[in-house]
PDB file of N, CA and C in Angstrom:
ATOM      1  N   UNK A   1       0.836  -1.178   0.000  1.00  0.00           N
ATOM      2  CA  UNK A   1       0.000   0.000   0.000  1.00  0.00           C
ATOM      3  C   UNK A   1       0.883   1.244   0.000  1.00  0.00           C
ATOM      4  N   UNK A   2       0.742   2.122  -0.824  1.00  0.00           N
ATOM      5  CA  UNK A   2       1.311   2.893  -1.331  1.00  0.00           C
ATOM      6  C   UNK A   2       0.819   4.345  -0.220  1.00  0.00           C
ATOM      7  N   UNK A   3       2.153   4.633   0.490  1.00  0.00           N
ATOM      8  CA  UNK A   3       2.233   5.949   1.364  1.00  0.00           C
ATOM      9  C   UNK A   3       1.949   7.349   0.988  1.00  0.00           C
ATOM     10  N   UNK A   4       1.140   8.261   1.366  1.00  0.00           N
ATOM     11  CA  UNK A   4       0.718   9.525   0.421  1.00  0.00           C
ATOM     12  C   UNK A   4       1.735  10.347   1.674  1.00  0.00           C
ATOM     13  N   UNK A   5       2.350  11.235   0.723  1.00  0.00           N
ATOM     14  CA  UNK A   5       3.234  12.533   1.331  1.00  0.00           C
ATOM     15  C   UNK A   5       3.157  13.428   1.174  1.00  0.00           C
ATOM     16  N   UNK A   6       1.932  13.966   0.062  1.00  0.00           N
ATOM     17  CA  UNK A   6       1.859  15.206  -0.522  1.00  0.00           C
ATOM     18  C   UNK A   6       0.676  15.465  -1.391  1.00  0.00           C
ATOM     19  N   UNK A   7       0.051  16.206  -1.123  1.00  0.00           N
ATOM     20  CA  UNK A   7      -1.178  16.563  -2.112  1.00  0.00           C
ATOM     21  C   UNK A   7      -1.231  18.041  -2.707  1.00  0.00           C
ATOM     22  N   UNK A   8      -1.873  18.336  -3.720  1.00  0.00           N
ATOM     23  CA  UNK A   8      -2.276  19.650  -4.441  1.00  0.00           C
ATOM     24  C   UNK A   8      -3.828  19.608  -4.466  1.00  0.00           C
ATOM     25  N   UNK A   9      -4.198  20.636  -4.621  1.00  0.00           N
ATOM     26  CA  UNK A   9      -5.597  21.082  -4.809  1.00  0.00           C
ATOM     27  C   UNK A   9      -5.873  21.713  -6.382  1.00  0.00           C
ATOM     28  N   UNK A  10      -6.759  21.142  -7.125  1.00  0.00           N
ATOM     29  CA  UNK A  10      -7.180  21.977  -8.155  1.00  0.00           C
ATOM     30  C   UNK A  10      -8.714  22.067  -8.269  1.00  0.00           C
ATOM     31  N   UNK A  11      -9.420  23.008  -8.582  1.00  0.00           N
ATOM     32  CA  UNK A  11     -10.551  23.702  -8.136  1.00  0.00           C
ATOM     33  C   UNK A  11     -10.904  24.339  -9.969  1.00  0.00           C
ATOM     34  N   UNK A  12     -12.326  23.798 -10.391  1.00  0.00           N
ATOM     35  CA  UNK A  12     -12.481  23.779 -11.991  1.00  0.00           C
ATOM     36  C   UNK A  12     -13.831  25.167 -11.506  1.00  0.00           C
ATOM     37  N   UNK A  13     -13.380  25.733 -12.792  1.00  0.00           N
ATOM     38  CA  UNK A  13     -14.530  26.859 -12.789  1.00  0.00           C
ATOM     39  C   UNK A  13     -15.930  26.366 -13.544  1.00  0.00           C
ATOM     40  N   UNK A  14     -16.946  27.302 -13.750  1.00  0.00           N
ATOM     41  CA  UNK A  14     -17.804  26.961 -14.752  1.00  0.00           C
ATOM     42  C   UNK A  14     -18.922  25.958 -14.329  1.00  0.00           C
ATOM     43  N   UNK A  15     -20.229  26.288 -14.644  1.00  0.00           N
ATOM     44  CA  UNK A  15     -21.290  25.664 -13.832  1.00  0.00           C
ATOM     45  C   UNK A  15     -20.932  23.733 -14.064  1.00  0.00           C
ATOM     46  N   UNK A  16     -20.623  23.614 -15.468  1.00  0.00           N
ATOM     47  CA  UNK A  16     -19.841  22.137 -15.580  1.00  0.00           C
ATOM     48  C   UNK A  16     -19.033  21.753 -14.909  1.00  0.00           C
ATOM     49  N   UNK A  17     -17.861  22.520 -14.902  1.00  0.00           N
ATOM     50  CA  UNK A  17     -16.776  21.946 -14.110  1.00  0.00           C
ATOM     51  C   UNK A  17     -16.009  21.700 -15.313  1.00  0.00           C
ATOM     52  N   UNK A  18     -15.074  20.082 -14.851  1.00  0.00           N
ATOM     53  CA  UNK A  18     -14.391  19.858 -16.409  1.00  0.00           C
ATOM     54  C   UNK A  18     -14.444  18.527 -15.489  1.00  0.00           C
ATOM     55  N   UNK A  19     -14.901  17.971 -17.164  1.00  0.00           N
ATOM     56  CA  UNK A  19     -14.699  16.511 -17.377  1.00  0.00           C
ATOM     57  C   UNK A  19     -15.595  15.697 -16.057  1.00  0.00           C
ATOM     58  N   UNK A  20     -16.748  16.626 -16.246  1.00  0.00           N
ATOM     59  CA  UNK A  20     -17.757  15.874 -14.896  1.00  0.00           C
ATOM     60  C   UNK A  20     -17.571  16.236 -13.226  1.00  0.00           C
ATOM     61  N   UNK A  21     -16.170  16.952 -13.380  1.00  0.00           N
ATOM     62  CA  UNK A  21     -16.118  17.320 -12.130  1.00  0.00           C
ATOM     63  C   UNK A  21     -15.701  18.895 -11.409  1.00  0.00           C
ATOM     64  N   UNK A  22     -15.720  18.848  -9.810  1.00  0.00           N
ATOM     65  CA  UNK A  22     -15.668  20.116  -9.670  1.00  0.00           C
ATOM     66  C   UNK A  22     -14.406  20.477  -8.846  1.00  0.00           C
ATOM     67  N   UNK A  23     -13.805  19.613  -8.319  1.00  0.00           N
ATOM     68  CA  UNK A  23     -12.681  19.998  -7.949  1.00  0.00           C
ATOM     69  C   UNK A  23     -11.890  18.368  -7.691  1.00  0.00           C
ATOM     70  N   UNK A  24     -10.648  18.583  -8.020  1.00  0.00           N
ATOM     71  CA  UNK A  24      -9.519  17.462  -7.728  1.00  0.00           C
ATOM     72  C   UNK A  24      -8.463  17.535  -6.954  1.00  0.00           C
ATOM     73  N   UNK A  25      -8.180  16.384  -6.002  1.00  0.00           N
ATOM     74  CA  UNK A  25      -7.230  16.528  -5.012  1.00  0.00           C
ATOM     75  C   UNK A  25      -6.111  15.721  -5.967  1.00  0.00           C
ATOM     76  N   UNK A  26      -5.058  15.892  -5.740  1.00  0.00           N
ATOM     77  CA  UNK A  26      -3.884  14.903  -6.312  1.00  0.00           C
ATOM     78  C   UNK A  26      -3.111  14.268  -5.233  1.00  0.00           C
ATOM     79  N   UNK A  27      -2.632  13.497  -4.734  1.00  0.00           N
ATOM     80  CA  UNK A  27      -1.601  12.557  -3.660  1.00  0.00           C
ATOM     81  C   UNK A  27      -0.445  12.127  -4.556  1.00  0.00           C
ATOM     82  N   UNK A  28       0.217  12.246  -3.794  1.00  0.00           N
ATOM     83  CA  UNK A  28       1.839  11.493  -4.200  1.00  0.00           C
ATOM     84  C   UNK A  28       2.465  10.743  -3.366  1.00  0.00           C
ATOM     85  N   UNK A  29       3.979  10.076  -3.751  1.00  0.00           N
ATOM     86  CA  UNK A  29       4.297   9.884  -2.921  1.00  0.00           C
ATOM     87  C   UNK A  29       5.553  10.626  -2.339  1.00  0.00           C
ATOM     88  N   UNK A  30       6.651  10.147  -1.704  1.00  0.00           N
ATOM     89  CA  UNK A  30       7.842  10.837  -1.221  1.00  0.00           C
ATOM     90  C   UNK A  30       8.726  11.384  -2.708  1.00  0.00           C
ATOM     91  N   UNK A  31       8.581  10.302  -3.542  1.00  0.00           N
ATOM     92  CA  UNK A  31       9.032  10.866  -5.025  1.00  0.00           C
ATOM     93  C   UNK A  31       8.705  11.664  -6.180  1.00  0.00           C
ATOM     94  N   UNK A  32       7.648  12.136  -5.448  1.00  0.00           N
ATOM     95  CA  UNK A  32       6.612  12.752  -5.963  1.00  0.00           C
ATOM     96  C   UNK A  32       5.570  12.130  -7.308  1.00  0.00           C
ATOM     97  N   UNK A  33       5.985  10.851  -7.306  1.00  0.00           N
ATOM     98  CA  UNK A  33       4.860   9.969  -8.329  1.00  0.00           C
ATOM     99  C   UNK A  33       3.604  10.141  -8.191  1.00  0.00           C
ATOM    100  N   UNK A  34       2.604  10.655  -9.087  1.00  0.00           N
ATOM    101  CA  UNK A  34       1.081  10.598  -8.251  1.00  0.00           C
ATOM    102  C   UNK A  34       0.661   8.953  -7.795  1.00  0.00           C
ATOM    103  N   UNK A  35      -0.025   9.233  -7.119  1.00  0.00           N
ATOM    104  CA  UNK A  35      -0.790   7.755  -6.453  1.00  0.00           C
ATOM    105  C   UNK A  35      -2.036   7.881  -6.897  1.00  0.00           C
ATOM    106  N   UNK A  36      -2.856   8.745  -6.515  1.00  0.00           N
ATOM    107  CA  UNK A  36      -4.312   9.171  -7.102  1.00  0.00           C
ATOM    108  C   UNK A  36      -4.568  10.474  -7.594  1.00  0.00           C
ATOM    109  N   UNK A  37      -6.097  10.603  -7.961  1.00  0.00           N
ATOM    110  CA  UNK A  37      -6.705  11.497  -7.765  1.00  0.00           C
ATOM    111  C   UNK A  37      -8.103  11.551  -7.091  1.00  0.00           C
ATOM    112  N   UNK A  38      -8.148  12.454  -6.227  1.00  0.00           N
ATOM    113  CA  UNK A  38      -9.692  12.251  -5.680  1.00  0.00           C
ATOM    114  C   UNK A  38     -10.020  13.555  -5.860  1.00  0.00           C
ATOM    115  N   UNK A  39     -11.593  12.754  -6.968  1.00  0.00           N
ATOM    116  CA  UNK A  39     -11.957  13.874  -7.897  1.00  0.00           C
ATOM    117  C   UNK A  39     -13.322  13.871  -7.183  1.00  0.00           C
ATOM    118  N   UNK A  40     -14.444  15.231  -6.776  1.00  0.00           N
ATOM    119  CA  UNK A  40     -15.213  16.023  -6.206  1.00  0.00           C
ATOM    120  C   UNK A  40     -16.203  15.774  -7.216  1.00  0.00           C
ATOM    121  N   UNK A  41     -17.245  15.955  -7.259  1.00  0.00           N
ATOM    122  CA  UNK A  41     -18.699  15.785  -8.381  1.00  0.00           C
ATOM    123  C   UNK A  41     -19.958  16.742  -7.266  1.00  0.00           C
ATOM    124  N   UNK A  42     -20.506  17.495  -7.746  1.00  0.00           N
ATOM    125  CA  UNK A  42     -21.730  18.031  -7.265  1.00  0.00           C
ATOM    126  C   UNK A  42     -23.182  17.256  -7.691  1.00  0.00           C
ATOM    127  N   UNK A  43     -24.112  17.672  -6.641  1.00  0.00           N
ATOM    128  CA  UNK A  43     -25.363  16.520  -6.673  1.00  0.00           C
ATOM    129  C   UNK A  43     -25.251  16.460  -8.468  1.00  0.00           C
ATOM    130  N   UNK A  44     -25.629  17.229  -8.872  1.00  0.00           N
ATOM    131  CA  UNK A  44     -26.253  16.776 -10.353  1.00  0.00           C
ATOM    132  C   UNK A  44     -25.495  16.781 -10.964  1.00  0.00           C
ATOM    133  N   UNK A  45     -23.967  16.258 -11.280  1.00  0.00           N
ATOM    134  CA  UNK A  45     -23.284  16.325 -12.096  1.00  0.00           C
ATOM    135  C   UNK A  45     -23.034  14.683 -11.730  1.00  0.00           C
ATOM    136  N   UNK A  46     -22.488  13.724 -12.966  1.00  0.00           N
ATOM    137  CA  UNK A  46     -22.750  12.568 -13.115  1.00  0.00           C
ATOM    138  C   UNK A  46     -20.634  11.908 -12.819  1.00  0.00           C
ATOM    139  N   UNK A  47     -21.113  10.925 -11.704  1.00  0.00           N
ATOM    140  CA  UNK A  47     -20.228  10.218 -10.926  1.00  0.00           C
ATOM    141  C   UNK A  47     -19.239   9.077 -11.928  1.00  0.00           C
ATOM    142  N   UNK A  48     -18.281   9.119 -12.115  1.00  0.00           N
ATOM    143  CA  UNK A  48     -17.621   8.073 -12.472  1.00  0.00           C
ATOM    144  C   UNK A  48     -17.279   7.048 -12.018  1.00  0.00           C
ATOM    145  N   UNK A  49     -16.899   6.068 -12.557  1.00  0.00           N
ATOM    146  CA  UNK A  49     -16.946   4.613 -11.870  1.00  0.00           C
ATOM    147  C   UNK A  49     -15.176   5.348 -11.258  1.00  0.00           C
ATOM    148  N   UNK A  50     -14.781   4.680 -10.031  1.00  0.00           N
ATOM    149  CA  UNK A  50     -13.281   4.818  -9.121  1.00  0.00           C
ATOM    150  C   UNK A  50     -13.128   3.832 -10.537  1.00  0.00           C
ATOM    151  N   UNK A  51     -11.303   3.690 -10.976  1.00  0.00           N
ATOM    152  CA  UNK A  51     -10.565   3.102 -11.460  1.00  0.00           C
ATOM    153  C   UNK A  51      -8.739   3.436 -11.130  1.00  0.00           C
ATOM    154  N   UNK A  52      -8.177   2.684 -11.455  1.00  0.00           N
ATOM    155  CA  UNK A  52      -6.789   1.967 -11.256  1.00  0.00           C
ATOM    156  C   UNK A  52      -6.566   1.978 -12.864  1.00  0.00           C
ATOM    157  N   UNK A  53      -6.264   3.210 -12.879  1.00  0.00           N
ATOM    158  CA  UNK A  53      -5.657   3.224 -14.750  1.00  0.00           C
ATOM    159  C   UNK A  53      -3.730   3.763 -14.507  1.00  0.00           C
ATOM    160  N   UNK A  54      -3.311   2.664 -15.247  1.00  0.00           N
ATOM    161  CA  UNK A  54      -1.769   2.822 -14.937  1.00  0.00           C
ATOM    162  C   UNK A  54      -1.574   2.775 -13.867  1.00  0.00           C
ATOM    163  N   UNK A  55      -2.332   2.561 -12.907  1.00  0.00           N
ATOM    164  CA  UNK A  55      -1.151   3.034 -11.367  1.00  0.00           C
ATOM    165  C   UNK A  55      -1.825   3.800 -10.418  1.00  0.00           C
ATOM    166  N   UNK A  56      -2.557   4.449 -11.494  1.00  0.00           N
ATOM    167  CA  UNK A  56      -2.911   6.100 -10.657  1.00  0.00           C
ATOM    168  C   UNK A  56      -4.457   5.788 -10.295  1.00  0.00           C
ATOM    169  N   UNK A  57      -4.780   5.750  -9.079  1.00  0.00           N
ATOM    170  CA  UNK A  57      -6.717   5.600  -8.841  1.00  0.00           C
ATOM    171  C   UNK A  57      -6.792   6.748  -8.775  1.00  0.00           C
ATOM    172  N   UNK A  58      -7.997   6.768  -9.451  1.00  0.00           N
ATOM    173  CA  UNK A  58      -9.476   7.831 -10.122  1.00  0.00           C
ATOM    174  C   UNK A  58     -10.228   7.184  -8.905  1.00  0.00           C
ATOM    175  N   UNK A  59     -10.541   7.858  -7.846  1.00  0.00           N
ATOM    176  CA  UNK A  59     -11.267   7.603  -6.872  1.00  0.00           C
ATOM    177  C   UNK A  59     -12.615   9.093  -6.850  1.00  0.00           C
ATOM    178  N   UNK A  60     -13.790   8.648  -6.807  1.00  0.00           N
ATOM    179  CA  UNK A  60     -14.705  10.241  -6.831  1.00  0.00           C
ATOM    180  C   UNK A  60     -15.370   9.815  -5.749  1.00  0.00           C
ATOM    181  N   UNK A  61     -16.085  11.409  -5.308  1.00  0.00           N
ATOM    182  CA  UNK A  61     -16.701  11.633  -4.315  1.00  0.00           C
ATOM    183  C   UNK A  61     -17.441  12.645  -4.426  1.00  0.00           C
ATOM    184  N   UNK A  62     -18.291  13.159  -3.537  1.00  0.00           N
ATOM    185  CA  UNK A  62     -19.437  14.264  -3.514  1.00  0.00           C
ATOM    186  C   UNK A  62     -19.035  15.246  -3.017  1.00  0.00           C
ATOM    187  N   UNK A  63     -18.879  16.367  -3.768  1.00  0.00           N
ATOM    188  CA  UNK A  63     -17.769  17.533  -2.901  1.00  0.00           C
ATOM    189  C   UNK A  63     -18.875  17.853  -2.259  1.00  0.00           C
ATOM    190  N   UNK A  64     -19.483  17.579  -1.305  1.00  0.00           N
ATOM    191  CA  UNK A  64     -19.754  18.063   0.364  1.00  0.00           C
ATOM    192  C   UNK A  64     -18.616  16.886   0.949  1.00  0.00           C
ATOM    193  N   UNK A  65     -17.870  16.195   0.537  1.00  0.00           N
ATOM    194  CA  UNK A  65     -17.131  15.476   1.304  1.00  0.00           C
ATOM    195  C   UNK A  65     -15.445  16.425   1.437  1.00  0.00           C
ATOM    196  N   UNK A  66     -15.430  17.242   0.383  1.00  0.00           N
ATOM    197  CA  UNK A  66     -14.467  17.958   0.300  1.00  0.00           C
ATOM    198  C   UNK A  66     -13.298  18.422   0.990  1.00  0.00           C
ATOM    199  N   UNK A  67     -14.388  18.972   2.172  1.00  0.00           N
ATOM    200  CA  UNK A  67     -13.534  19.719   3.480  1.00  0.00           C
ATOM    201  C   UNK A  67     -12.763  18.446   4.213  1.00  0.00           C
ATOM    202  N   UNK A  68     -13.343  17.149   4.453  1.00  0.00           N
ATOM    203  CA  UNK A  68     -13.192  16.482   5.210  1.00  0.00           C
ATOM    204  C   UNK A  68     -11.981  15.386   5.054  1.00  0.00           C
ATOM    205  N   UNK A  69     -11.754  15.369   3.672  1.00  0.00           N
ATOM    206  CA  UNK A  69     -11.226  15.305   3.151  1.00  0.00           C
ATOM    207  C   UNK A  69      -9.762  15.582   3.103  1.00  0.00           C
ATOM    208  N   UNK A  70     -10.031  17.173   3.097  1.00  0.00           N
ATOM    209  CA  UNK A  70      -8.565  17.960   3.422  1.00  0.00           C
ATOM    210  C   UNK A  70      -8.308  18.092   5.051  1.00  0.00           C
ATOM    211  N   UNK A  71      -9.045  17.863   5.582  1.00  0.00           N
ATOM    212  CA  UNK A  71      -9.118  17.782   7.197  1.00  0.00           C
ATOM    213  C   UNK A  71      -7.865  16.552   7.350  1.00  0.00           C
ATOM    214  N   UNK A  72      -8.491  15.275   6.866  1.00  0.00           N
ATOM    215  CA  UNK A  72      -7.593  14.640   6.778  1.00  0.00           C
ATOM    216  C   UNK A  72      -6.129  14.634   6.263  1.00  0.00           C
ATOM    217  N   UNK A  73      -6.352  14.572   4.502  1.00  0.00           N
ATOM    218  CA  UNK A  73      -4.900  15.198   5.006  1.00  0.00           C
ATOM    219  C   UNK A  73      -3.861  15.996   5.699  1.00  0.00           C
ATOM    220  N   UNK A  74      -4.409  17.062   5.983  1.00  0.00           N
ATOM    221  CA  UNK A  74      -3.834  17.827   7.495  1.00  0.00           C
ATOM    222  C   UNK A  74      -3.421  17.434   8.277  1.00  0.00           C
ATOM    223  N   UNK A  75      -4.265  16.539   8.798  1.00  0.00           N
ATOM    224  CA  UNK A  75      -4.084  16.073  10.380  1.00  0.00           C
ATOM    225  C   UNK A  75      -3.830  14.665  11.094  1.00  0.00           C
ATOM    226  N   UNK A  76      -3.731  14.022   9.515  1.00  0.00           N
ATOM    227  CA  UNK A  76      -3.834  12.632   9.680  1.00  0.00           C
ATOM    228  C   UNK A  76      -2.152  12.463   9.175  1.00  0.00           C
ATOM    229  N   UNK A  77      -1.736  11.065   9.876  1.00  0.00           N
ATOM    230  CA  UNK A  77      -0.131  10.766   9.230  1.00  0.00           C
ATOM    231  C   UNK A  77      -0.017   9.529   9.980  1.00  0.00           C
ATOM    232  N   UNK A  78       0.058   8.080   9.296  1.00  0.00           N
ATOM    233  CA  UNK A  78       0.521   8.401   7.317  1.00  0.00           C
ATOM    234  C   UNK A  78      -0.721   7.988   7.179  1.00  0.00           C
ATOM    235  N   UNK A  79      -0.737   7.944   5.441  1.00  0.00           N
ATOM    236  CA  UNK A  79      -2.176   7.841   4.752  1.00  0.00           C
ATOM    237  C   UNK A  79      -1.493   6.967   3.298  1.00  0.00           C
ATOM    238  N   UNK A  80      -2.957   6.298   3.463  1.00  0.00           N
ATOM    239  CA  UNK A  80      -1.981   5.077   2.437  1.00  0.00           C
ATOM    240  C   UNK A  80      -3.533   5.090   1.149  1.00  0.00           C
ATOM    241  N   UNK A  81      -3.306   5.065  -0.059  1.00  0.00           N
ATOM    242  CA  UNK A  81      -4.147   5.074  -0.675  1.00  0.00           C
ATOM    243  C   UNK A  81      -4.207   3.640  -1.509  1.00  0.00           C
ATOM    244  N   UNK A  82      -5.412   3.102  -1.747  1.00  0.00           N
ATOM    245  CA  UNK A  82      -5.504   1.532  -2.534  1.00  0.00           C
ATOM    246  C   UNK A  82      -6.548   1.694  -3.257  1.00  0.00           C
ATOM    247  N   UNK A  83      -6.718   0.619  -4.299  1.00  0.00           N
ATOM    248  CA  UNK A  83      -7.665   0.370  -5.095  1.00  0.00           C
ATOM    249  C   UNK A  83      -7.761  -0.981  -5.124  1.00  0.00           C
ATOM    250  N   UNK A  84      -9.092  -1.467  -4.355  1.00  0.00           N
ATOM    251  CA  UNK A  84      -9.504  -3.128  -4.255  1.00  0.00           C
ATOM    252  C   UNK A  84     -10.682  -3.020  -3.923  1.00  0.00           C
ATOM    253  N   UNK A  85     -11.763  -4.157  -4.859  1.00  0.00           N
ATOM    254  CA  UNK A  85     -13.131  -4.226  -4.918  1.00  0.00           C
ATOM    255  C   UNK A  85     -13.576  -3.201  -5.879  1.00  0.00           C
ATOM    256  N   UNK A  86     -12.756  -2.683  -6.963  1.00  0.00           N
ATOM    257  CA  UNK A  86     -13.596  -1.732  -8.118  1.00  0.00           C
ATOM    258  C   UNK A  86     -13.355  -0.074  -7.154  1.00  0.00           C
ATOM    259  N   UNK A  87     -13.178   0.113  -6.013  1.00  0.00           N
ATOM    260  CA  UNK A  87     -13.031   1.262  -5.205  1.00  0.00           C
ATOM    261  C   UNK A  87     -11.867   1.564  -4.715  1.00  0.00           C
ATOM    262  N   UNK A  88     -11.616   3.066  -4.841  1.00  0.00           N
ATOM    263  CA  UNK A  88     -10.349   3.795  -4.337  1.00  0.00           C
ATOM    264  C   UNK A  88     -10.547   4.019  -3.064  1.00  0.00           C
ATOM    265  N   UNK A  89      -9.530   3.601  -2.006  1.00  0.00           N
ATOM    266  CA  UNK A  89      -9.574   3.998  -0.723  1.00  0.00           C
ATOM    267  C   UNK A  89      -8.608   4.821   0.060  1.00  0.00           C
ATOM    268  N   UNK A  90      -8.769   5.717   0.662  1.00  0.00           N
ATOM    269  CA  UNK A  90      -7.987   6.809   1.357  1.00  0.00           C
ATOM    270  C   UNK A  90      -8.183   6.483   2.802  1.00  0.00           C
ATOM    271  N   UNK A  91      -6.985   5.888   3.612  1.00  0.00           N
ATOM    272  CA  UNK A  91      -7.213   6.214   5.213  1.00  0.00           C
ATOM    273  C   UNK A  91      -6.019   6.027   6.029  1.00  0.00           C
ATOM    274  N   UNK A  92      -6.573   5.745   6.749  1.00  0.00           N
ATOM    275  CA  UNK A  92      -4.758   5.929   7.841  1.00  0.00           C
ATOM    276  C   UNK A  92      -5.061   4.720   8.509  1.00  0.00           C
ATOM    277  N   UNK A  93      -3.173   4.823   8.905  1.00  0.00           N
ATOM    278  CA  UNK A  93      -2.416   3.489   9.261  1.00  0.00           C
ATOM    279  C   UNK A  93      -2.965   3.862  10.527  1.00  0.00           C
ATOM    280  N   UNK A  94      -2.742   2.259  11.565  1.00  0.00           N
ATOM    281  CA  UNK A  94      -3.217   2.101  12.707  1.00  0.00           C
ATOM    282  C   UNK A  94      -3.090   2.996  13.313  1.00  0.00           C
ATOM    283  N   UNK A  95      -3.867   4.122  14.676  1.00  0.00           N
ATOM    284  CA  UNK A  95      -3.593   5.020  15.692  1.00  0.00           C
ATOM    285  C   UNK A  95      -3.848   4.513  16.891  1.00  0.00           C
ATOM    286  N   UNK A  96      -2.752   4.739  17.908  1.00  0.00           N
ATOM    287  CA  UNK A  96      -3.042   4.462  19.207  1.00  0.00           C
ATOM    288  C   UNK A  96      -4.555   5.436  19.657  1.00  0.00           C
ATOM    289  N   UNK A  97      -5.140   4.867  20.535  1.00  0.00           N
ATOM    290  CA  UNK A  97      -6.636   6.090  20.929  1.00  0.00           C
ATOM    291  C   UNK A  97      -6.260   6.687  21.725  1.00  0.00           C
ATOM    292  N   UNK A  98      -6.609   7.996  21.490  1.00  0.00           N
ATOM    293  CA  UNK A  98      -6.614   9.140  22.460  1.00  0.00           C
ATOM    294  C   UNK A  98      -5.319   9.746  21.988  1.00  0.00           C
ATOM    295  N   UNK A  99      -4.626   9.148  20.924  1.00  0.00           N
ATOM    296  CA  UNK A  99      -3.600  10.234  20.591  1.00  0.00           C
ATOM    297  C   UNK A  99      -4.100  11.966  20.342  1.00  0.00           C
ATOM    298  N   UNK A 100      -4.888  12.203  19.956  1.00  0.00           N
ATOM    299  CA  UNK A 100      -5.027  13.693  19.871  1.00  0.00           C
ATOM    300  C   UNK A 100      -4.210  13.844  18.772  1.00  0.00           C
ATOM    301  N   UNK A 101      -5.299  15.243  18.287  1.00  0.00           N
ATOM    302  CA  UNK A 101      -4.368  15.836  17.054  1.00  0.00           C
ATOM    303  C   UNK A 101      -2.990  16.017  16.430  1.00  0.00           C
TER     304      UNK A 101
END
């Protein structure tokens, strides 16, 4: 499972968006290779299937998930991104409880 170290934000104008969507996160790793993208979709704009093309997961979501999203990357460490069962997954390695922020 492939370690994320770094993300960018890109943010699409225009009541469309581009290419179905409305905003894209990018992850990398320490080498700066992308790992994914987790791409944002608004209610009425139409969802793509997650895929594992070359390497790189196309993982989507409902930008009201957006913030929470970047919450995580913030505050979370490490974060490992996969693609298994047709779905892209973003989450973190084991935490002791009660670690705090």
């Amino acid at each position: 499972m492939p370690a994320v170290s770094s993300y960018s934000i890109l943010f699409y104008g225009s009541p469309e968006g581009y290419q179905t969507n409305r905003a894209q996160i990018q992850l990398s790793d320490t080498a700066g290779k992308v790992l994914a993208w987790i791409r944002f979709n608004d209610p009425a704009m139409v969802f793509e299937a997650d895929t594992n093309d070359g390497g790189i997961i196309k993982m989507h979501l409902p930008s009201t998930m957006f913030q929470s999203v970047v919450d995580v990357l913030r505050n979370e460490s490490p974060l490992n991104v996969y693609f298994a069962a047709g779905r892209g997954f973003l989450g973190t390695a084991g935490e002791p409880v009660g670690e705090g922020e």
